[in-house]
N, C-alpha and C. Protein backbone atom coordinates (compact mmCIF):
# COMPACT_ATOMS: atom_id res chain seq x y z
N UNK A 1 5.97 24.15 -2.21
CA UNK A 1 6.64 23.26 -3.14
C UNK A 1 5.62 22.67 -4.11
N UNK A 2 6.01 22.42 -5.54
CA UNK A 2 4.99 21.85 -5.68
C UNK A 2 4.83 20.46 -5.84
N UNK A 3 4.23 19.91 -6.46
CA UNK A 3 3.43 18.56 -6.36
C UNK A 3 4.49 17.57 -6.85
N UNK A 4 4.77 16.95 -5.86
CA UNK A 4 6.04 15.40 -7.36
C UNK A 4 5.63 13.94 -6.15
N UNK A 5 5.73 13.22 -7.26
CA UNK A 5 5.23 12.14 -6.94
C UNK A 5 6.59 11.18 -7.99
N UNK A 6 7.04 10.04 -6.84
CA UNK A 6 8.05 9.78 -7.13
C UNK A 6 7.48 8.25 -6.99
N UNK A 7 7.24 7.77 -8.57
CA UNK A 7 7.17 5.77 -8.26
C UNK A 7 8.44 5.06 -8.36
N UNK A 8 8.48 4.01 -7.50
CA UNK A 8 9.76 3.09 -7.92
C UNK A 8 9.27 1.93 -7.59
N UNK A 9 9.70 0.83 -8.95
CA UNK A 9 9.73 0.17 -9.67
C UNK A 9 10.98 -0.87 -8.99
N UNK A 10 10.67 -2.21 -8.49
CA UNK A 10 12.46 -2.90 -8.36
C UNK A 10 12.27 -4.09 -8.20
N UNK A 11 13.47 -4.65 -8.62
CA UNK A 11 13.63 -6.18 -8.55
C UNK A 11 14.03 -6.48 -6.96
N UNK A 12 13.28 -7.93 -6.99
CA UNK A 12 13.71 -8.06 -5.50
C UNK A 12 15.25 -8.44 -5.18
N UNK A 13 15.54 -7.52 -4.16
CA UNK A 13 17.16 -7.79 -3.43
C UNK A 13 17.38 -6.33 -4.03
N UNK A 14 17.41 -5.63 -4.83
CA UNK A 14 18.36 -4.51 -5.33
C UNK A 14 18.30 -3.02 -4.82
N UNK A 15 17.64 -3.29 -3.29
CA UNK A 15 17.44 -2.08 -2.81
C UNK A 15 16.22 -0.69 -2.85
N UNK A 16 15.56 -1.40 -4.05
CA UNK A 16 14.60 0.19 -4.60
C UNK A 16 13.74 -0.04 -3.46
N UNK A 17 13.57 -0.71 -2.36
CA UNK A 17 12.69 -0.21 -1.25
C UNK A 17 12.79 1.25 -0.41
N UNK A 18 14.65 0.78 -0.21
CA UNK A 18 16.00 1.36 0.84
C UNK A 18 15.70 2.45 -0.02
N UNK A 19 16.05 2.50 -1.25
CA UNK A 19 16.29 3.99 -2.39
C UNK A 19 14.99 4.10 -2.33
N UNK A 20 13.67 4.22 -2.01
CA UNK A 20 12.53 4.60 -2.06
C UNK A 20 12.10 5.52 -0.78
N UNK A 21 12.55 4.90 0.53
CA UNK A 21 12.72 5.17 1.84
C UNK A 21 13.30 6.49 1.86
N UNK A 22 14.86 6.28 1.38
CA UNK A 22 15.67 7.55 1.58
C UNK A 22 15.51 8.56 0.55
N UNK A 23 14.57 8.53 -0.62
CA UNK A 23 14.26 9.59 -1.62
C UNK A 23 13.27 10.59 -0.45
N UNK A 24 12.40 9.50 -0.11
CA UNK A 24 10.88 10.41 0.77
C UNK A 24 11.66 11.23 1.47
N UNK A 25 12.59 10.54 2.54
CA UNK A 25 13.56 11.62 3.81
C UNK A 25 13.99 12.63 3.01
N UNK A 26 15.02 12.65 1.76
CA UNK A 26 15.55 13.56 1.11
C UNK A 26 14.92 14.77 1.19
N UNK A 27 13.70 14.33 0.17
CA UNK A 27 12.24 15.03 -0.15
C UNK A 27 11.60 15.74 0.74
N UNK A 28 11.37 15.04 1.94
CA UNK A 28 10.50 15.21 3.32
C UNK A 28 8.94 15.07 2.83
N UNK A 29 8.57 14.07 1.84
CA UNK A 29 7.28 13.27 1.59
C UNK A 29 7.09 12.33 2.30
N UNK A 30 5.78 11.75 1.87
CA UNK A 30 5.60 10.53 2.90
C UNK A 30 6.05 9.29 1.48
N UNK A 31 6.05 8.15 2.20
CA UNK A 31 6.10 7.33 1.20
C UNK A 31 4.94 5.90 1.28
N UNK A 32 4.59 5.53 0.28
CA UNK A 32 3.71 4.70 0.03
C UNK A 32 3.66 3.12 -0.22
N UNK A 33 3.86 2.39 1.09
CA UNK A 33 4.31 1.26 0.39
C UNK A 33 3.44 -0.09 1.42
N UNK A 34 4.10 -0.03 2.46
CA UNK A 34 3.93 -0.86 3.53
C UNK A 34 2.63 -0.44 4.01
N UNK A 35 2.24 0.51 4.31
CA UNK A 35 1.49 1.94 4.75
C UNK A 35 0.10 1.60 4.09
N UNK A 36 0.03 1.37 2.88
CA UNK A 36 -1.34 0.78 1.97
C UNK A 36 -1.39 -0.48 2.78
N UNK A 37 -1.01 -1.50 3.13
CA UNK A 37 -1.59 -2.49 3.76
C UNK A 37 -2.84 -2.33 4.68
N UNK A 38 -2.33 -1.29 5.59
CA UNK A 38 -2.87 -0.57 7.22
C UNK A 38 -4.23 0.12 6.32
N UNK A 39 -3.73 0.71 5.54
CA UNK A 39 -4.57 1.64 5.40
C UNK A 39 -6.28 0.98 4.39
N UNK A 40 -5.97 -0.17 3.92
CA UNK A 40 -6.75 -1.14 3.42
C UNK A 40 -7.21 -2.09 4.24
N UNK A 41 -6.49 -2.34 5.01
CA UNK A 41 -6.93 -3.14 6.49
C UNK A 41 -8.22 -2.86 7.23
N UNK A 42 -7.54 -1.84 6.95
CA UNK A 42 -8.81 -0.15 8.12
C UNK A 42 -10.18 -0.22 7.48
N UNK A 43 -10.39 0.01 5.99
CA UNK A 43 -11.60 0.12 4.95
C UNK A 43 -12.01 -1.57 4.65
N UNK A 44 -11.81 -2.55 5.15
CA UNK A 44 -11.84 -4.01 4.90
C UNK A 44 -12.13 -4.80 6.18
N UNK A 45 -13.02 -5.67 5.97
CA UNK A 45 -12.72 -6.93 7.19
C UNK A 45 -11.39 -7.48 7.16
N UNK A 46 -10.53 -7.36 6.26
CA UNK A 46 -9.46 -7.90 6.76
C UNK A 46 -8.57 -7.30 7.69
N UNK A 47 -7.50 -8.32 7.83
CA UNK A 47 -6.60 -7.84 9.00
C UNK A 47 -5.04 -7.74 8.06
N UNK A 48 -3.86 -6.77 8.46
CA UNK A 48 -3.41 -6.46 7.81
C UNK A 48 -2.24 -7.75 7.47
N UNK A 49 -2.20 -8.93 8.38
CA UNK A 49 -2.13 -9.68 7.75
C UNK A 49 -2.33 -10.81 6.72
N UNK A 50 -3.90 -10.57 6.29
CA UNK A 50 -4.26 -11.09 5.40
C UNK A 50 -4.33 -10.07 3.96
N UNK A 51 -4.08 -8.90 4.00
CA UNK A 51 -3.84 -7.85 3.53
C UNK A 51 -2.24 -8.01 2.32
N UNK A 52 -1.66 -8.44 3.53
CA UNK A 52 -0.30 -8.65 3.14
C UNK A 52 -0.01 -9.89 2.15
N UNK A 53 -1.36 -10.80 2.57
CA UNK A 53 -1.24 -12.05 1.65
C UNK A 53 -1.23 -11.98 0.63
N UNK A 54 -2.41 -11.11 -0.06
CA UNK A 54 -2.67 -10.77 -1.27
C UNK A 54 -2.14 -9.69 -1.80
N UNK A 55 -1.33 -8.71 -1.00
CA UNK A 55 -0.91 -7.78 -1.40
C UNK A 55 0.76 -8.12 -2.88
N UNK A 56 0.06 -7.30 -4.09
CA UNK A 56 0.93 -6.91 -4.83
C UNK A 56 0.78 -8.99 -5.44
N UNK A 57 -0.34 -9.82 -5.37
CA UNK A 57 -0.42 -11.03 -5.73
C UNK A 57 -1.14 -10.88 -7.07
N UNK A 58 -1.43 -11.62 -8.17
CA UNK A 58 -1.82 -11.91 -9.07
C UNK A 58 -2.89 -13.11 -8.84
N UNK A 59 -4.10 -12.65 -9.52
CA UNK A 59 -5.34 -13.20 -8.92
C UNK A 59 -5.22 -14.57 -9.39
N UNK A 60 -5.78 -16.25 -8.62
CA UNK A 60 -5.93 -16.73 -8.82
C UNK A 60 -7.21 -17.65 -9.64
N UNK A 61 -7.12 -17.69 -10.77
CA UNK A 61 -7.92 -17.28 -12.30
C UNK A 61 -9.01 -18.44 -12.26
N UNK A 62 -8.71 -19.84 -11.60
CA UNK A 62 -9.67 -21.03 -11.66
C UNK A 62 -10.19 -20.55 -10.36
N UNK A 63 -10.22 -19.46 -9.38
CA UNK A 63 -11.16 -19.42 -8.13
C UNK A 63 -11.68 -17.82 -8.67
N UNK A 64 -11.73 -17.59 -9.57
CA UNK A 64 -11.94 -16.05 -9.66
C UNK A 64 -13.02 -15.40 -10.99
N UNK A 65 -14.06 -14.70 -10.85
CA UNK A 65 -14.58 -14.55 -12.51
C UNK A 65 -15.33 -12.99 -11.59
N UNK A 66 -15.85 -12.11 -12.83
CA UNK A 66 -16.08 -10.93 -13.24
C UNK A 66 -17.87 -10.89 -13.41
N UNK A 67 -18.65 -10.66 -12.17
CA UNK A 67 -20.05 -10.40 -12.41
C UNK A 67 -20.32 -8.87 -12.86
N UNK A 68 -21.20 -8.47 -13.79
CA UNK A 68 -21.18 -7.34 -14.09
C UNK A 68 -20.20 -5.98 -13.82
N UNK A 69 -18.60 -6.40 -14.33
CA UNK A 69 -17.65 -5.84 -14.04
C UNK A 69 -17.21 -5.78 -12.69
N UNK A 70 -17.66 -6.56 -11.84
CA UNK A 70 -16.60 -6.62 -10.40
C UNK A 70 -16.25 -7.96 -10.37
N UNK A 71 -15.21 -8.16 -9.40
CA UNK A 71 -14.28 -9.30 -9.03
C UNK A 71 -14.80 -10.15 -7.83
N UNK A 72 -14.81 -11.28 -7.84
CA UNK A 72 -15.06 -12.00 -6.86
C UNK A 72 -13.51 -12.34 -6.12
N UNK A 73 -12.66 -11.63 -7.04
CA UNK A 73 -11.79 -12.18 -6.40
C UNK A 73 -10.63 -11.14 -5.61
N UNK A 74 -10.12 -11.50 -4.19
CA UNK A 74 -10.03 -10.71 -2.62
C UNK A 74 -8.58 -9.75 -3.68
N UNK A 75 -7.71 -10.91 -4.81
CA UNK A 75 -6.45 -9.89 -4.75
C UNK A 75 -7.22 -8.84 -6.11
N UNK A 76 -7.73 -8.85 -6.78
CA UNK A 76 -7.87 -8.10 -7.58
C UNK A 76 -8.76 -6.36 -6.84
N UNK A 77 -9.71 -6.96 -5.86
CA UNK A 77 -10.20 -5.84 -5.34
C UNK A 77 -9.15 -4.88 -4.29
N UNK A 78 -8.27 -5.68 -3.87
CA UNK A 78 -6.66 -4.93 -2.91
C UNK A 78 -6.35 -4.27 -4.02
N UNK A 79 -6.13 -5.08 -5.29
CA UNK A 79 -5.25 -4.75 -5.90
C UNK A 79 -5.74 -3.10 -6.31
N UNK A 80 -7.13 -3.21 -7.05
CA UNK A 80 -7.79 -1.55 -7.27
C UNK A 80 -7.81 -0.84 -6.09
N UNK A 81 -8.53 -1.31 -4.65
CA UNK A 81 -8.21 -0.02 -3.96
C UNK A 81 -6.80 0.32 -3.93
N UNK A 82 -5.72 -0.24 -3.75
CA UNK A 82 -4.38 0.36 -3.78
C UNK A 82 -4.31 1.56 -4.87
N UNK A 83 -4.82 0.91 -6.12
CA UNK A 83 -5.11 1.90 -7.29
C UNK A 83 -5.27 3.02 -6.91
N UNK A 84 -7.18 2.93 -6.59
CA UNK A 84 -7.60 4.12 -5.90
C UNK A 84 -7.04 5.24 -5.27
N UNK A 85 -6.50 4.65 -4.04
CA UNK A 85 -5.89 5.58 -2.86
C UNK A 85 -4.44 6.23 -3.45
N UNK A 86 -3.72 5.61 -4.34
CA UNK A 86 -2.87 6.44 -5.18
C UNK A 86 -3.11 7.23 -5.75
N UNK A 87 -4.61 7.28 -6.21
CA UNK A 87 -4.55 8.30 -7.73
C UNK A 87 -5.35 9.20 -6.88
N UNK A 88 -6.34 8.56 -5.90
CA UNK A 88 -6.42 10.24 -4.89
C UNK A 88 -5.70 10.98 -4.01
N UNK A 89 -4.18 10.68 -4.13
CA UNK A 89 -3.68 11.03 -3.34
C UNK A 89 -2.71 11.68 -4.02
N UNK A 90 -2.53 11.78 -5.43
CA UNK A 90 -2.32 12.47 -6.52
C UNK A 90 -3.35 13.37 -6.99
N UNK A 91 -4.32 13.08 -7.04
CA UNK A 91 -5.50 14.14 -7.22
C UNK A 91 -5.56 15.01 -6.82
N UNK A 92 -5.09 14.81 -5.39
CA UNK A 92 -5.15 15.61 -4.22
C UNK A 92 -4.41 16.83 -4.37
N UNK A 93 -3.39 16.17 -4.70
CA UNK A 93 -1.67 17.60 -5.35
C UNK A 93 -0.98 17.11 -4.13
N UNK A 94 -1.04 16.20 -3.41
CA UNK A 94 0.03 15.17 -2.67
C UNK A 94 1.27 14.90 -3.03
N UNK A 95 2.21 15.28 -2.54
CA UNK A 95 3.51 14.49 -3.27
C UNK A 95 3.87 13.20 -2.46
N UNK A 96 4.49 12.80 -2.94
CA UNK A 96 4.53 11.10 -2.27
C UNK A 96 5.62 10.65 -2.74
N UNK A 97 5.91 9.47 -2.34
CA UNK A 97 6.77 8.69 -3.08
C UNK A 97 6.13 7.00 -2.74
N UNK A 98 5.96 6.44 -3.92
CA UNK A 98 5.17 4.97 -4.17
C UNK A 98 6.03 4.07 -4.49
N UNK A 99 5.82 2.90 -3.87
CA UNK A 99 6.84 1.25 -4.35
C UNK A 99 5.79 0.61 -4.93
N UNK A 100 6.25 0.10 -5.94
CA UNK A 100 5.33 -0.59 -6.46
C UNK A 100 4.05 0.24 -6.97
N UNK A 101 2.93 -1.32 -6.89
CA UNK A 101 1.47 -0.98 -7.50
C UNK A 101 1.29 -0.64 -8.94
N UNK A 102 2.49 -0.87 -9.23
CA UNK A 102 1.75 -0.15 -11.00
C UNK A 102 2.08 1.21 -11.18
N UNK A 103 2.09 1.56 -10.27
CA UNK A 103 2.38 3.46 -10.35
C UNK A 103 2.69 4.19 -11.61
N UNK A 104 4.25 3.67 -11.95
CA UNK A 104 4.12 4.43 -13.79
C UNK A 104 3.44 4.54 -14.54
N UNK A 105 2.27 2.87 -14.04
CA UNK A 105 1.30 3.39 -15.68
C UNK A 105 0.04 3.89 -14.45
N UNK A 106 -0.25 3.67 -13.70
CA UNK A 106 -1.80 4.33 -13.25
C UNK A 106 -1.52 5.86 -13.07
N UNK A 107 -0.58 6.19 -12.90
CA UNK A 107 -0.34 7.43 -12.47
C UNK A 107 -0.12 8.77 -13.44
N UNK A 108 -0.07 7.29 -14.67
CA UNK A 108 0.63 8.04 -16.09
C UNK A 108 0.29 9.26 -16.38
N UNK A 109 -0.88 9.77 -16.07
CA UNK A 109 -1.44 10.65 -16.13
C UNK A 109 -1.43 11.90 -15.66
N UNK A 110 -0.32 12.08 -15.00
CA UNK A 110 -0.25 13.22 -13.97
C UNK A 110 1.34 13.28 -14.35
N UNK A 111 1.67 14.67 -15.33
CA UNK A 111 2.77 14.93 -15.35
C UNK A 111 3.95 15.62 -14.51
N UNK A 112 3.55 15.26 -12.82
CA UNK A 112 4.47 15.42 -11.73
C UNK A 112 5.18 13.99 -11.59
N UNK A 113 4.35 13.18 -12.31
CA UNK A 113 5.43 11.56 -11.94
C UNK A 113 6.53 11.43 -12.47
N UNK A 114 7.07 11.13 -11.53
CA UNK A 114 8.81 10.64 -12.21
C UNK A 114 8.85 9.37 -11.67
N UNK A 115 8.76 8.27 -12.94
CA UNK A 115 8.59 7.12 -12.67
C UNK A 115 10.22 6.43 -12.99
N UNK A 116 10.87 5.46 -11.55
CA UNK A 116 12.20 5.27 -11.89
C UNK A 116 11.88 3.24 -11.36
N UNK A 117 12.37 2.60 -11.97
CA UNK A 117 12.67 1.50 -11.76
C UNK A 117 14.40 1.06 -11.33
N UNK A 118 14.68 0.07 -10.44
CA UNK A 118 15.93 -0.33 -9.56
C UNK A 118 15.81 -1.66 -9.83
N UNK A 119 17.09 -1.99 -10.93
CA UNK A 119 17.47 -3.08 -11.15
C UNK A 119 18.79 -3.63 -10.20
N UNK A 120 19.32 -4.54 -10.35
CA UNK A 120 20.65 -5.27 -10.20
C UNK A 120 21.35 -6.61 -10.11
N UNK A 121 22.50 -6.82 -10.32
CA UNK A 121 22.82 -7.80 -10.70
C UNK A 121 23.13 -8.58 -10.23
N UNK A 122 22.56 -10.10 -10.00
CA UNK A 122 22.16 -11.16 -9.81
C UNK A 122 22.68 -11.68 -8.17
N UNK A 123 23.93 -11.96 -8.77
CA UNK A 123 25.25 -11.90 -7.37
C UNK A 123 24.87 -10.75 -6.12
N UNK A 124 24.72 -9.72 -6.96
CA UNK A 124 24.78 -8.61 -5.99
C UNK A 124 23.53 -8.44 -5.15
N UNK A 125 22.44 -8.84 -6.00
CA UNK A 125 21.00 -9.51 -4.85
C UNK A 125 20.76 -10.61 -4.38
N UNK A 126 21.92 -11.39 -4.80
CA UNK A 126 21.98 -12.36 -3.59
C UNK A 126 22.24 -12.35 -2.53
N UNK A 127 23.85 -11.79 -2.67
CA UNK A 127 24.49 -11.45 -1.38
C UNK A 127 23.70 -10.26 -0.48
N UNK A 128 22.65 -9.46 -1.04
CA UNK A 128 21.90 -8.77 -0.32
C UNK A 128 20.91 -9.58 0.70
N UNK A 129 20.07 -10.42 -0.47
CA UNK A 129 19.49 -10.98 0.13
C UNK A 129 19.67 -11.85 1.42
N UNK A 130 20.57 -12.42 0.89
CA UNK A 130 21.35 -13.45 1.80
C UNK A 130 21.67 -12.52 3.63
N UNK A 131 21.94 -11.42 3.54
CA UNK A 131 22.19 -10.88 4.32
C UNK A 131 21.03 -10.17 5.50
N UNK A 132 19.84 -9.69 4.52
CA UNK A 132 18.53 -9.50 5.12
C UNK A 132 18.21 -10.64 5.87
N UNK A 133 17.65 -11.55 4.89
CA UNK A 133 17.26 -12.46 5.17
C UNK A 133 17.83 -13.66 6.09
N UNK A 134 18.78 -13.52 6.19
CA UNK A 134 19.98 -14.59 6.83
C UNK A 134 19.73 -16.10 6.42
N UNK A 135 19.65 -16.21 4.89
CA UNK A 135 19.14 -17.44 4.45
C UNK A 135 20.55 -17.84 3.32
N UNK A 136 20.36 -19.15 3.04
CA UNK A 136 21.47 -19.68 2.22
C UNK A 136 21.51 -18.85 0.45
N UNK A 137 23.08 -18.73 0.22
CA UNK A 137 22.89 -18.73 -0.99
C UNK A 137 21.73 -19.06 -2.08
N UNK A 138 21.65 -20.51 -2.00
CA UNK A 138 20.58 -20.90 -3.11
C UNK A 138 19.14 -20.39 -2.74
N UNK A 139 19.00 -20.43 -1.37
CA UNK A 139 17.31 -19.90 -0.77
C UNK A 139 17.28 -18.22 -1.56
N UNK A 140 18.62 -17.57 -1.39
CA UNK A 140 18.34 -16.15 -1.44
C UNK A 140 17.95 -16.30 -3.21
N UNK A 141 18.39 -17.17 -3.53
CA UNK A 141 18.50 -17.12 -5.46
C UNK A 141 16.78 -17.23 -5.56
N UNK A 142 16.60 -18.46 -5.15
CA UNK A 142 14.81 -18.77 -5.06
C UNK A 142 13.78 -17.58 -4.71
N UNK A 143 14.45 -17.30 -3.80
CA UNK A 143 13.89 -15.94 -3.08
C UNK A 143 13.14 -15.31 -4.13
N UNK A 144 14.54 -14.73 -4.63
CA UNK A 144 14.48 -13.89 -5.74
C UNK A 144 13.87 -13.73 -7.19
N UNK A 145 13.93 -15.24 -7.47
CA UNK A 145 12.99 -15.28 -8.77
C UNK A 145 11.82 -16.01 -8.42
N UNK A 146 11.27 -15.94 -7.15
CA UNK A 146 9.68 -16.69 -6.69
C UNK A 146 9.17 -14.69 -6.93
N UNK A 147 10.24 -14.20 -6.17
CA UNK A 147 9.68 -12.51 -5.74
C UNK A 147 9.12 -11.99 -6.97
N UNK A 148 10.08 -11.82 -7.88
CA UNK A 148 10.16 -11.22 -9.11
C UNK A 148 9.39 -11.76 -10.00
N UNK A 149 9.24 -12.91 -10.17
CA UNK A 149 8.05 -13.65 -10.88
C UNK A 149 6.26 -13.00 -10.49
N UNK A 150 6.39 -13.47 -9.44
CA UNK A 150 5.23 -12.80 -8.62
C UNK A 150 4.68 -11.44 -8.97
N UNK A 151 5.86 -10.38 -8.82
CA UNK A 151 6.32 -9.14 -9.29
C UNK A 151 5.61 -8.94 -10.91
N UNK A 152 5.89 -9.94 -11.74
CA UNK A 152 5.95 -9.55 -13.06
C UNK A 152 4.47 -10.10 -13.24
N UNK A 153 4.29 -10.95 -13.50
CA UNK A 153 2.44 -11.29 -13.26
C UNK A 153 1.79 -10.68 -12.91
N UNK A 154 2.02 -9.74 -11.23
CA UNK A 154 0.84 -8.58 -10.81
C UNK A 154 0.93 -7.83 -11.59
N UNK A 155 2.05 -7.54 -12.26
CA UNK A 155 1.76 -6.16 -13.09
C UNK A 155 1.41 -6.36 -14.45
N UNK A 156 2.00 -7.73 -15.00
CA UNK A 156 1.34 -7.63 -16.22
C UNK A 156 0.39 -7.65 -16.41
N UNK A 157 -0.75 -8.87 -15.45
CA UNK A 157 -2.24 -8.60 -15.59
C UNK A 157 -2.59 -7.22 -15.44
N UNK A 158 -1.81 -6.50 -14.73
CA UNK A 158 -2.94 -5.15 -14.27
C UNK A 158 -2.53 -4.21 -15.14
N UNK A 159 -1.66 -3.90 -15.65
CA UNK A 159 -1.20 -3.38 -17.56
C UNK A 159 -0.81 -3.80 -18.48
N UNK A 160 -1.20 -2.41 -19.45
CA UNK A 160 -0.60 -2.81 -20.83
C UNK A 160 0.78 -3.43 -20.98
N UNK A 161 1.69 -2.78 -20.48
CA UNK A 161 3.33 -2.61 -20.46
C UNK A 161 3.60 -3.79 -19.90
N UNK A 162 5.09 -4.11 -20.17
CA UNK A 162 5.86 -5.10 -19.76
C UNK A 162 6.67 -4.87 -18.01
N UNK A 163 6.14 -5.51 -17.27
CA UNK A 163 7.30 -5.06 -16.06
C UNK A 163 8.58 -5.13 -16.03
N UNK A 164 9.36 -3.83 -15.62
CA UNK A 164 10.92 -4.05 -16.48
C UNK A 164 11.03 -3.25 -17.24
N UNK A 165 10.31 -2.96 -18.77
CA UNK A 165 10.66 -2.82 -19.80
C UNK A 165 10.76 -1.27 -19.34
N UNK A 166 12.22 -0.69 -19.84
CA UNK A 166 12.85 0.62 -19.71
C UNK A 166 11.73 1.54 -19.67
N UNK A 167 10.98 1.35 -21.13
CA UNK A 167 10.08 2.36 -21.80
C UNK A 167 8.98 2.81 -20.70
N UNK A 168 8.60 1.60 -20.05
CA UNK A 168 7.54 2.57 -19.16
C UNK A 168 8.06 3.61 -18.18
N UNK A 169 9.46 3.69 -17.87
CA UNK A 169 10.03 4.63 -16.64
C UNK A 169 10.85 5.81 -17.60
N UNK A 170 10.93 6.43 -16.42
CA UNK A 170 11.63 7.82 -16.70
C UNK A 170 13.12 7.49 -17.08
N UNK A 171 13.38 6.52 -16.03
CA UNK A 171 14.79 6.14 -15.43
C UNK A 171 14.89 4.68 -14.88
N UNK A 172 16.06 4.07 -15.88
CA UNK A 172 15.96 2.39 -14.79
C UNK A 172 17.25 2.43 -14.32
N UNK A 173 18.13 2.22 -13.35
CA UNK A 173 19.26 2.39 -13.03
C UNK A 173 19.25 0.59 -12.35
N UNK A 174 20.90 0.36 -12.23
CA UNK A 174 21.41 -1.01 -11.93
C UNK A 174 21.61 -0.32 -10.77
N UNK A 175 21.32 -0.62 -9.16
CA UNK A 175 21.84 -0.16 -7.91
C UNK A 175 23.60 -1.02 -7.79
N UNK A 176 23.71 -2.12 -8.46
CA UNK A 176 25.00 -2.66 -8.69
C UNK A 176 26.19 -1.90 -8.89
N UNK A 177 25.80 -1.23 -9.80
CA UNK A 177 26.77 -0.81 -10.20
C UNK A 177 27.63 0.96 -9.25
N UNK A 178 26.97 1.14 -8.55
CA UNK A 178 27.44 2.65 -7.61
C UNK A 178 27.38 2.24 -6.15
N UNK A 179 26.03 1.14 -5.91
CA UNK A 179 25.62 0.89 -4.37
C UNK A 179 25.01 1.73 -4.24
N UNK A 180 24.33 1.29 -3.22
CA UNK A 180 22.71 2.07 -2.87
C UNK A 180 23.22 3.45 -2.52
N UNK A 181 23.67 3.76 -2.16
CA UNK A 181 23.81 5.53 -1.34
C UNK A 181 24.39 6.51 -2.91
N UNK A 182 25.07 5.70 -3.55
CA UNK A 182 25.72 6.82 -4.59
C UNK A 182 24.62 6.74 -5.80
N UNK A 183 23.64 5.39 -5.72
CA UNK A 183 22.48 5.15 -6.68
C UNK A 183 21.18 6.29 -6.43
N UNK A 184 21.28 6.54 -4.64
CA UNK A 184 20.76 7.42 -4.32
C UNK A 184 20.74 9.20 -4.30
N UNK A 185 21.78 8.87 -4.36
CA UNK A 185 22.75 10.40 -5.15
C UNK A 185 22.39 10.85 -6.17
N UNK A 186 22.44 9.82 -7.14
CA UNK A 186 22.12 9.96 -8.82
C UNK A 186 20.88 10.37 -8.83
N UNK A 187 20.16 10.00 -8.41
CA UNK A 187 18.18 9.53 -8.57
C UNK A 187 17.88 11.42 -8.40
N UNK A 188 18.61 11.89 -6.96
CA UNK A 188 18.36 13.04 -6.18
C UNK A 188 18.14 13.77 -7.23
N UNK A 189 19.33 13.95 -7.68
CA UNK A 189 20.49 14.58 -9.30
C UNK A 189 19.36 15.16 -9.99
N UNK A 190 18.43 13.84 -10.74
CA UNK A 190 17.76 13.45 -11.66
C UNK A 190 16.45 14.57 -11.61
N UNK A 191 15.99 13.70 -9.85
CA UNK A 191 14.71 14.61 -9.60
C UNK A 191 14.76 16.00 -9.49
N UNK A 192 15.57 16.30 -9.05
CA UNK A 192 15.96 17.97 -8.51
C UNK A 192 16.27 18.27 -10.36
N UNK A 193 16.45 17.77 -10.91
CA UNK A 193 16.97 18.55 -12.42
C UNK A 193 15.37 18.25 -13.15
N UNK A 194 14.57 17.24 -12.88
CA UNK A 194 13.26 17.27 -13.62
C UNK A 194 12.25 18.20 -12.88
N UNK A 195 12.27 18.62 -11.73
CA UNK A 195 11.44 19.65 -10.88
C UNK A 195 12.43 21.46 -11.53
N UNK A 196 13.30 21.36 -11.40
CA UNK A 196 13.90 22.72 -11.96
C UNK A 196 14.61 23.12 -10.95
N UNK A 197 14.93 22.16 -10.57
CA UNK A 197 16.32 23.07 -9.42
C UNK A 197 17.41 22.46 -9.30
């Protein structure tokens, strides 16, 4: 088979974890998400719960400065090896499937990516949330725009592009609007028609 590497891109509550999960099974790739924690854990004194702290965080700028191009600071260096271990694992002719990290644009480079972002609507990641989480309405709302905020900062510092903005993906789909399994359907559709089959 050859090489595809599948990033997704999502707002928190709207599933693109779930639709990330069940693309890899589809596929029979591995997928890349949780998995970088461990695997940064391993190459680090840290432990993968402190891993997790900083993971996918936006560096804190009054504890943080740049000596002859490196970082003093713990999220910006997670943040590149994550980099790293993606783009060698694309180098490699790996197919994968990645959450997060930036992927559309670090990866930009390798025309096996099919970069898709998972939106949805508001209500409809609440009541998700609300349900994961088993937390109140208003907690799941907070949830959601503490997540996504968070979300949009790591990535804007670490690219050019806007997080969100259509243009950097192949494909942005609302999971709202079909639900996750028929959103997952579509995506299949997509990939299997951009690989040639």
């Amino acid at each position: 088979m050859a090489q595809m590497i599948i990033s997704v891109g999502r707002e928190f509550g709207s599933g693109g974890r779930v639709i990330a999960e069940e693309l890899a099974k589809r596929f029979n790739i591995p997928i890349y998400d949780r998995h970088l924690i461990t695997e940064i854990a391993e190459k680090t004194d840290l432990s993968p719960e402190e891993v997790e702290k900083y993971n996918e965080a936006p560096k804190m700028k009054i504890f943080s400065r740049r000596v002859n191009g490196f970082s003093n600071s713990i999220e910006d260096n997670i943040a590149e090896m994550q980099f790293n271990f993606i783009d060698e694992k694309a180098k490699s002719g790996e197919s994968f499937v990645v959450v997060g990290r930036c992927a559309e644009t670090k990866l930009r480079k390798y025309p096996e990516l099919i970069s898709l972002f998972v939106l949805g609507d508001m209500d409809e990641k609440v009541k998700r949330v609300m349900k994961i989480y088993e937390v109140s309405e208003d907690e799941a709302r907070d949830l959601i725009i503490k997540k996504d905020k968070k979300r949009k900062r790591y990535h804007n510092y670490h690219c050019s592009g806007h997080w969100g903005d259509s243009r950097l993906y192949d494909l942005t789909v609302n999971s709202s609007r079909l639900g996750i399994e028929k959103t997952i359907d579509i995506l299949e559709k997509y990939i299997l028609a951009r690989i040639g089959k």
